[in-house]
N, C-alpha and C. Protein backbone atom coordinates (compact mmCIF):
# COMPACT_ATOMS: atom_id res chain seq x y z
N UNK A 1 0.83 -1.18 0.00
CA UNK A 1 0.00 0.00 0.00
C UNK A 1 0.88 1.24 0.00
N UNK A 2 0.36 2.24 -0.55
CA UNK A 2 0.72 3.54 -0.51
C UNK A 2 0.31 4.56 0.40
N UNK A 3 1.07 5.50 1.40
CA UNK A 3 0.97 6.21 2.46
C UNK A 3 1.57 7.60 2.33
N UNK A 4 0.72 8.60 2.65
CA UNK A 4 1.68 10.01 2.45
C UNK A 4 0.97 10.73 3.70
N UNK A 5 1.88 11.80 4.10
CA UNK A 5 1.74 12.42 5.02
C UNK A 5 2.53 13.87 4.88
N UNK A 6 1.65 15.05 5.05
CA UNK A 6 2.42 16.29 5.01
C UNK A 6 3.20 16.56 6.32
N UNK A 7 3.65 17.56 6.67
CA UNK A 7 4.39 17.90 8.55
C UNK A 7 5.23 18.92 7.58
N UNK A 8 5.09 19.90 9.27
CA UNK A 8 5.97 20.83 9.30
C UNK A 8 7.73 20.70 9.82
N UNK A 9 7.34 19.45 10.07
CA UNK A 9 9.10 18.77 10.04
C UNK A 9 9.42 18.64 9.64
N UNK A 10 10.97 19.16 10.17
CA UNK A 10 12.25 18.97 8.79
C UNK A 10 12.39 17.24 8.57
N UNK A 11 12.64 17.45 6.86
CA UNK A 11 13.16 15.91 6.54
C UNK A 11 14.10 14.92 7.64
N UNK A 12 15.29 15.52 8.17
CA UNK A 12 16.32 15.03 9.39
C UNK A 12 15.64 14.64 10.28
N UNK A 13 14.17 15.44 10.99
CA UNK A 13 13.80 14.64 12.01
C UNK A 13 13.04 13.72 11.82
N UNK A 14 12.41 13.58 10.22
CA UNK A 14 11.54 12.87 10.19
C UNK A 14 12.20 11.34 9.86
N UNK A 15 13.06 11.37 9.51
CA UNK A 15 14.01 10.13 9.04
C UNK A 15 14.63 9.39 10.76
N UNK A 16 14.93 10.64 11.27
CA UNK A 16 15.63 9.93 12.94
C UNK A 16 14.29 9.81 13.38
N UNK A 17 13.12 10.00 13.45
CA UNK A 17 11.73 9.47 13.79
C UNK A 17 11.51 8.12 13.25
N UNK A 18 11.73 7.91 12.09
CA UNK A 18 11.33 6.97 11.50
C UNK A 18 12.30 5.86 12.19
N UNK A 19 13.86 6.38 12.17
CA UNK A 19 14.69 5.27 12.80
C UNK A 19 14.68 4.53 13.80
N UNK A 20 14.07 5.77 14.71
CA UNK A 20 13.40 5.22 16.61
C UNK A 20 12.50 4.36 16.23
N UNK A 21 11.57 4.84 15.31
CA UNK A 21 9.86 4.41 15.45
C UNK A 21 9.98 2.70 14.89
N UNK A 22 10.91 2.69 13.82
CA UNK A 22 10.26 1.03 13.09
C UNK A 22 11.89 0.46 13.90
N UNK A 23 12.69 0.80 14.51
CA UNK A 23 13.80 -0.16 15.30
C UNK A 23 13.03 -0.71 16.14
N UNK A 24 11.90 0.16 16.90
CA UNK A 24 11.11 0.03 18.40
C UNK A 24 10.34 -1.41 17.61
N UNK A 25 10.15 -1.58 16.35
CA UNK A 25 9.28 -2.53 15.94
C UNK A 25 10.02 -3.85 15.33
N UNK A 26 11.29 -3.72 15.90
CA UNK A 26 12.37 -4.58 15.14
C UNK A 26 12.21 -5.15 13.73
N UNK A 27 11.99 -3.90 13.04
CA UNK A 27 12.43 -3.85 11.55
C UNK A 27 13.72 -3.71 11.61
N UNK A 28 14.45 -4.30 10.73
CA UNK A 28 15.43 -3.93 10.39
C UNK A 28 15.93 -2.76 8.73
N UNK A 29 17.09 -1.72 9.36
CA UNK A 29 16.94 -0.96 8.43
C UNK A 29 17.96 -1.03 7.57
N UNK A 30 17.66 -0.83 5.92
CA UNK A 30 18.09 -1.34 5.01
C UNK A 30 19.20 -0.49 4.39
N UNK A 31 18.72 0.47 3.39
CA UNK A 31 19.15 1.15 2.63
C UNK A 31 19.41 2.94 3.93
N UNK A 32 20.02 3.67 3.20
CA UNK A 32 20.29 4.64 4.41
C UNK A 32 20.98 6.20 3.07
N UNK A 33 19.84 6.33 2.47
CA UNK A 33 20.09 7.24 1.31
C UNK A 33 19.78 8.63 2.33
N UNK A 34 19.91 10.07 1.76
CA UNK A 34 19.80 10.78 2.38
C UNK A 34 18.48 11.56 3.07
N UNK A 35 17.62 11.10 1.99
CA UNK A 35 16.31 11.37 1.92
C UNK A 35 15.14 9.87 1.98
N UNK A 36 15.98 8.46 2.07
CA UNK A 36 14.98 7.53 1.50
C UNK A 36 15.64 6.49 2.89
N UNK A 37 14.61 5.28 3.34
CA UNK A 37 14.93 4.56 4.26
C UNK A 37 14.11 3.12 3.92
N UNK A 38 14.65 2.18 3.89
CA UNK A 38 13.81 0.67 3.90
C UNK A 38 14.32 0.09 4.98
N UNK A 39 13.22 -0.52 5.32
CA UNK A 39 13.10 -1.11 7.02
C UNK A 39 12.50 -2.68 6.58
N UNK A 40 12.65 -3.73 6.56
CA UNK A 40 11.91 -5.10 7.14
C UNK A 40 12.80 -5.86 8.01
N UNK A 41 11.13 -6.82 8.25
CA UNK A 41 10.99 -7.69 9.38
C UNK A 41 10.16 -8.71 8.74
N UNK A 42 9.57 -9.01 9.94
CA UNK A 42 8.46 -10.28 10.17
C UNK A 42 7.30 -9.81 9.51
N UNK A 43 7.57 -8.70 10.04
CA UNK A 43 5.31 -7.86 9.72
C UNK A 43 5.61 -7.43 7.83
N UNK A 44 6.80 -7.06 7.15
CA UNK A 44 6.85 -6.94 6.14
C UNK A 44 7.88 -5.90 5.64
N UNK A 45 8.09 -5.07 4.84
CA UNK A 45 8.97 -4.40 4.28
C UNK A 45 8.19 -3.10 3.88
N UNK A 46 9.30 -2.04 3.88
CA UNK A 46 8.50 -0.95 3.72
C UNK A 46 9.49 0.35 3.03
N UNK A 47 9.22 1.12 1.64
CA UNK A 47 10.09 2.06 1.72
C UNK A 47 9.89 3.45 1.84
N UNK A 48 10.42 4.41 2.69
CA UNK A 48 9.93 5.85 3.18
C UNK A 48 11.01 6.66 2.63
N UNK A 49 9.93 7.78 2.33
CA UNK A 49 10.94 8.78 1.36
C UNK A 49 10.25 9.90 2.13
N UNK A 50 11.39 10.71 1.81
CA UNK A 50 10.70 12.62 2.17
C UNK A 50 11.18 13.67 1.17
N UNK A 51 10.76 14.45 0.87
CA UNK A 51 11.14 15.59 0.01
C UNK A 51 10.07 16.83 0.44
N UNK A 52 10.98 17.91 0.25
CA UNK A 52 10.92 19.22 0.56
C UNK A 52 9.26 19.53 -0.26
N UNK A 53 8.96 20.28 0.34
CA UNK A 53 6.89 20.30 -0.65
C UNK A 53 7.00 21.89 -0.78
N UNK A 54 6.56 22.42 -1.26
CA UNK A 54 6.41 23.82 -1.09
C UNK A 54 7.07 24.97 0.07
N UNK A 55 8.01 24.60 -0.13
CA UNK A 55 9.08 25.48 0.78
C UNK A 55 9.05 25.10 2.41
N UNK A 56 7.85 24.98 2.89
CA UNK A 56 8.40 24.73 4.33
C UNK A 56 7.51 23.35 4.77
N UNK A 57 6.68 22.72 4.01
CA UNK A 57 6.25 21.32 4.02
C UNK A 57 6.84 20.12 3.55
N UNK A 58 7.14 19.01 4.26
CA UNK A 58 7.87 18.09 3.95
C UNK A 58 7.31 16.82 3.64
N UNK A 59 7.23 16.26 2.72
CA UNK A 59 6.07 15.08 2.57
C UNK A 59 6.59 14.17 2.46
N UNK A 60 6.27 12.91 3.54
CA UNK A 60 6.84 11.57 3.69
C UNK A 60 5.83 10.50 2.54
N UNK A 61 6.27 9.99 1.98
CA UNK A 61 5.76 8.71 1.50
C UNK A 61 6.33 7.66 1.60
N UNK A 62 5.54 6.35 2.10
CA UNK A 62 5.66 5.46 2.44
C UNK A 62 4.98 4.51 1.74
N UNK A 63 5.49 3.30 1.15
CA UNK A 63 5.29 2.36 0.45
C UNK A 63 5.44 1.02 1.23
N UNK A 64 4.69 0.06 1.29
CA UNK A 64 4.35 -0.99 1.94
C UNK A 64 3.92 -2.06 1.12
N UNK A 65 4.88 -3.81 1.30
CA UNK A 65 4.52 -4.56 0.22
C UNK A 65 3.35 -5.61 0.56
N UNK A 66 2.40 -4.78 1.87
CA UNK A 66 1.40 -5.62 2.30
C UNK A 66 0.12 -5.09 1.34
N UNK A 67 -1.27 -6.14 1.57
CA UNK A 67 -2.05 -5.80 0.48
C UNK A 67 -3.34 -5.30 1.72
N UNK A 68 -4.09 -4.07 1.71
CA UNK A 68 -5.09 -4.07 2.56
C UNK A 68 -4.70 -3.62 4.09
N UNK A 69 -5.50 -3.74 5.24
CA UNK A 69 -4.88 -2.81 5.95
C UNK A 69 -4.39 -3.67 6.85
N UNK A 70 -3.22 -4.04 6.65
CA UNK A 70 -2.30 -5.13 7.22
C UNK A 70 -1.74 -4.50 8.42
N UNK A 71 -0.95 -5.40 9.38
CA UNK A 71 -0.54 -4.68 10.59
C UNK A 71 0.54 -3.61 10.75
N UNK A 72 0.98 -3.77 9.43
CA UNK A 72 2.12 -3.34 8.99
C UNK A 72 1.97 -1.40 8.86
N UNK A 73 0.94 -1.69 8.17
CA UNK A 73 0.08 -0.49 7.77
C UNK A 73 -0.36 0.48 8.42
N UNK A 74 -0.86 -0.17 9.84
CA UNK A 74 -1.46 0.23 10.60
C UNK A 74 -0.32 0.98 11.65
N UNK A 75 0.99 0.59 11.94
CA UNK A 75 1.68 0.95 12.72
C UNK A 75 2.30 2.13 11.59
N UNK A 76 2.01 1.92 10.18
CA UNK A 76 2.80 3.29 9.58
C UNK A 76 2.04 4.52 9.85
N UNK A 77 1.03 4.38 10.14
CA UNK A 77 -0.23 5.23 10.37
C UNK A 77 0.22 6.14 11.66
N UNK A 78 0.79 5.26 13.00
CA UNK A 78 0.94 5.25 14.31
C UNK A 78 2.34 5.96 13.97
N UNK A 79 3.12 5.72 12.98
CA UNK A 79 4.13 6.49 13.13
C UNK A 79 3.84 7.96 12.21
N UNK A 80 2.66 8.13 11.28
CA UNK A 80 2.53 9.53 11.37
C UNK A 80 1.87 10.36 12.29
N UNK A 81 1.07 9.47 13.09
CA UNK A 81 0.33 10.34 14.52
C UNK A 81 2.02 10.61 15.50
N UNK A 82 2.58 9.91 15.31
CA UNK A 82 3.92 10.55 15.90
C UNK A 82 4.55 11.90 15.45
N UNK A 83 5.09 11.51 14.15
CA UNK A 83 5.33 13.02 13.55
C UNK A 83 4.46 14.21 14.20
N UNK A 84 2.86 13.96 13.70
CA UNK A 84 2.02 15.17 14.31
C UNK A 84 2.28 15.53 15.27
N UNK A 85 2.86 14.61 16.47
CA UNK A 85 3.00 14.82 17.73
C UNK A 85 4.16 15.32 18.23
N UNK A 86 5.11 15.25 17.36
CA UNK A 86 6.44 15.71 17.28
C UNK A 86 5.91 17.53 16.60
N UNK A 87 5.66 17.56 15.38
CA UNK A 87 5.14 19.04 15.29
C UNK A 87 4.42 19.51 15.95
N UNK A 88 3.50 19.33 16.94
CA UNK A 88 2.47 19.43 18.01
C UNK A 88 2.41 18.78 18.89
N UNK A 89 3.41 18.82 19.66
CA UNK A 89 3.27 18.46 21.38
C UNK A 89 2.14 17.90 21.86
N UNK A 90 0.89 19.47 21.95
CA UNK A 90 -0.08 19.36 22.23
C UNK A 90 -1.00 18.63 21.91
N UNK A 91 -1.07 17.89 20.04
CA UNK A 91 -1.87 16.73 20.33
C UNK A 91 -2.03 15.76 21.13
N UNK A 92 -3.61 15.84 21.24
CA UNK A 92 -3.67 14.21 21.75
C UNK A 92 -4.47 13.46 20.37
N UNK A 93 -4.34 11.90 20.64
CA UNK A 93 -4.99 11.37 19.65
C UNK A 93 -6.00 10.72 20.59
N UNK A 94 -7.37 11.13 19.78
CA UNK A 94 -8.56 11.05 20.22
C UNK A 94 -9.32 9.71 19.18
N UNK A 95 -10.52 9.19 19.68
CA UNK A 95 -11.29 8.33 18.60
C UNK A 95 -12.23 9.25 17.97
N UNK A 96 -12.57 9.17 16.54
CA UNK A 96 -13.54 9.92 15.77
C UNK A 96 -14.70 9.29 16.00
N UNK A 97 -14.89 8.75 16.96
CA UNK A 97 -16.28 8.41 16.99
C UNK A 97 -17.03 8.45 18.73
């Protein structure tokens, strides 16, 4: 599956985010480009990119070789409620329902 996410974080933190976030999930990490990161494990493989968006937005995409909303998926999700939380402290994550 395919995953994108905007943030007002710089690319650097979002990559050392990403490094904490999928080690904590013992992925192992692959490739180590300046802008691009692949991580697998058990739950599956995954590749995350960031590039600069309109001057001060940074957009992560994330690619995942699971089909549907696999567990895999679901924790990439958990690692952009992180980011948010990293640009905003103050969130909390609430249920929409």
């Amino acid at each position: 599956m395919r995953h994108f996410h905007r943030t007002s974080v710089t690319p650097d933190v979002v990559l050392a985010t990403a490094d904490s976030f999928f080690s904590a999930l013992r992925l192992n990490r692959g490739s180590s480009d300046t802008r691009t990161r692949a991580f697998a494990g058990a739950l599956g493989s995954l590749m995350l990119s960031v590039r600069m968006e309109g001057g001060h937005y940074t957009f992560v995409e994330v690619h995942t070789d699971q089909v549907g909303e696999s567990r895999l998926d679901k924790n990439v999700k958990k690692f952009f409620n992180a980011l948010h939380r990293t640009a905003d402290p103050r969130h909390v994550i609430e249920a929409g329902y």
